[in-house]
Protein backbone atom coordinates (compact mmCIF):
# COMPACT_ATOMS: atom_id res chain seq x y z
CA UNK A 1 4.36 0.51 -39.21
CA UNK A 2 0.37 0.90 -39.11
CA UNK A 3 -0.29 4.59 -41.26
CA UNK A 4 -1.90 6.60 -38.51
CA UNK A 5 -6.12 6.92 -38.92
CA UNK A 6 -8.45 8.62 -37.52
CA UNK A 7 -9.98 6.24 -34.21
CA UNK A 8 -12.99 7.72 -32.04
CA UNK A 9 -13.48 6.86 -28.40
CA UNK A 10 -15.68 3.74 -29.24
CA UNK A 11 -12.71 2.02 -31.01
CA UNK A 12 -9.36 0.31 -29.84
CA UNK A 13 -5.82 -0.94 -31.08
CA UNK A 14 -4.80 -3.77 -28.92
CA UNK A 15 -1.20 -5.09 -29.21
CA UNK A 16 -1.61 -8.80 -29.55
CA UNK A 17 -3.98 -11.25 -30.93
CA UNK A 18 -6.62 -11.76 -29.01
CA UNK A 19 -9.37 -8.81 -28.35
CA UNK A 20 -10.82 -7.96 -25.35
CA UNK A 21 -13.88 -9.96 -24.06
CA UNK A 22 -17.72 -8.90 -23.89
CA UNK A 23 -16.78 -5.23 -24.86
CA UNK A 24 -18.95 -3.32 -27.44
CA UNK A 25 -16.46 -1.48 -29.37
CA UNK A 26 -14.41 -2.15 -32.47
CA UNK A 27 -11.24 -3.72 -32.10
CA UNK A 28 -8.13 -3.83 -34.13
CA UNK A 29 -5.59 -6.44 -32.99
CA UNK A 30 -2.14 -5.92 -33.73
CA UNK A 31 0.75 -8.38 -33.19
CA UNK A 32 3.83 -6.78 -31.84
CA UNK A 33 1.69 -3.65 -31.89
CA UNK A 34 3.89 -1.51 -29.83
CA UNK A 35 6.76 -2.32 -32.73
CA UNK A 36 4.33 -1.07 -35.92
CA UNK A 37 2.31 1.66 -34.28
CA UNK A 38 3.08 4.44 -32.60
CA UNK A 39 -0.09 4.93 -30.74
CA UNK A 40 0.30 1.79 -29.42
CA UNK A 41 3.93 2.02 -28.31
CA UNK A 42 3.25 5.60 -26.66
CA UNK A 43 0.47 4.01 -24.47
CA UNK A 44 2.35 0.65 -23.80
CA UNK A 45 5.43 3.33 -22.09
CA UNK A 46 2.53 5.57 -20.58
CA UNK A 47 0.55 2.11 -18.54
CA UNK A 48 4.31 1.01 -17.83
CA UNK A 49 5.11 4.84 -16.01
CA UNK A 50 1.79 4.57 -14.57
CA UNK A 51 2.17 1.17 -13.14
CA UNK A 52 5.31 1.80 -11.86
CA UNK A 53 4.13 5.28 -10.02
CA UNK A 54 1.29 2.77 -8.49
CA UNK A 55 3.61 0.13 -7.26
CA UNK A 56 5.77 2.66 -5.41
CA UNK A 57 2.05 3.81 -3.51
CA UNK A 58 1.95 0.27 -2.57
CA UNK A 59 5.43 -0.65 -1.16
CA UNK A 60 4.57 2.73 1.17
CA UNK A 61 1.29 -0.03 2.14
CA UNK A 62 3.11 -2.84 2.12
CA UNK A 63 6.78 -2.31 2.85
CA UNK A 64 7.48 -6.00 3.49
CA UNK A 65 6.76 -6.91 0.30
CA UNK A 66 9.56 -4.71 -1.21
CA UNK A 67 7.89 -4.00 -4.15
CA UNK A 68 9.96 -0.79 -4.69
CA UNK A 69 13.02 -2.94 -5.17
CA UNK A 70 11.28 -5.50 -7.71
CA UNK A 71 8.31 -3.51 -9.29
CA UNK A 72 5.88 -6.32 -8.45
CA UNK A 73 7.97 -8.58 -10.55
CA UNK A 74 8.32 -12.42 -9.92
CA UNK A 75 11.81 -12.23 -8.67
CA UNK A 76 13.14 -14.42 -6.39
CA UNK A 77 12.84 -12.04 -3.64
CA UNK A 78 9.26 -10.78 -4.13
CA UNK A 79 7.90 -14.67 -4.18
CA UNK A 80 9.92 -15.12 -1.04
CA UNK A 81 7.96 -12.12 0.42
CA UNK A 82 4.52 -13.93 -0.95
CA UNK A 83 5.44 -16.84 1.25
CA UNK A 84 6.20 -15.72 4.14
CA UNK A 85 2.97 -12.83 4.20
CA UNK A 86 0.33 -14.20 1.60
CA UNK A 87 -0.56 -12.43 -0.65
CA UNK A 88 -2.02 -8.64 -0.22
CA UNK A 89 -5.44 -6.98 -1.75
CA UNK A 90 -3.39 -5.79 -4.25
CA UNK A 91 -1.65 -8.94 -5.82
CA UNK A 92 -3.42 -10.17 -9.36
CA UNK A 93 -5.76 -12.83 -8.57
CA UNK A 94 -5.13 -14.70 -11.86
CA UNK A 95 -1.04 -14.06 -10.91
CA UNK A 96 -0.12 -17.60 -9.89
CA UNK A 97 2.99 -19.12 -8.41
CA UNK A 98 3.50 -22.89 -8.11
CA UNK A 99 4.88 -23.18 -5.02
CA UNK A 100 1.92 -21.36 -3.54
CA UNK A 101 -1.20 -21.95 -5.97
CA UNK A 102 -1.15 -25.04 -6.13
């Protein structure tokens, strides 16, 4: 596990390898990050709860996508939905499926 240090706001763990582009702040990469450091795992279940409370706000928008049955997932269901609507406002950009993208 990664001993705990003191970080300021101008400074970032990221769990991976690869850092974060054109940003002017020091980076510390860590692989498997949310596995060796508890900062990292705390915020990794904090974006998850987050995401999760924002994906129910849009299946209230866009009920026909039933997000609130697949969490924005790629299940079977939820790329059946992107078929048959498009895809909304809210739907990744860089989130590609074959049978649609290409």
């Amino acid at each position: 596990w990664i001993p705990p240090k003191h970080y300021t706001d101008h400074e970032a763990l990221i769990d991976g390898k690869d850092k974060i582009l054109n940003v002017d702040f020091y980076q510390q990469t860590i692989v498997r990050g949310d596995d060796k450091c508890k900062v990292i795992a705390l915020s990794s279940i904090i974006a998850k709860f987050i995401r999760d409370f924002v994906i129910r706000k849009y299946d209230k928008v866009f009920p026909h996508y039933k997000l609130i049955n697949n969490v924005g997932y790629g299940t079977e269901e939820h790329i059946k939905n992107i078929e048959k609507f498009g895809k909304s406002i809210f739907h990744r950009k860089s989130f590609k499926i074959n049978k649609i993208d290409t």
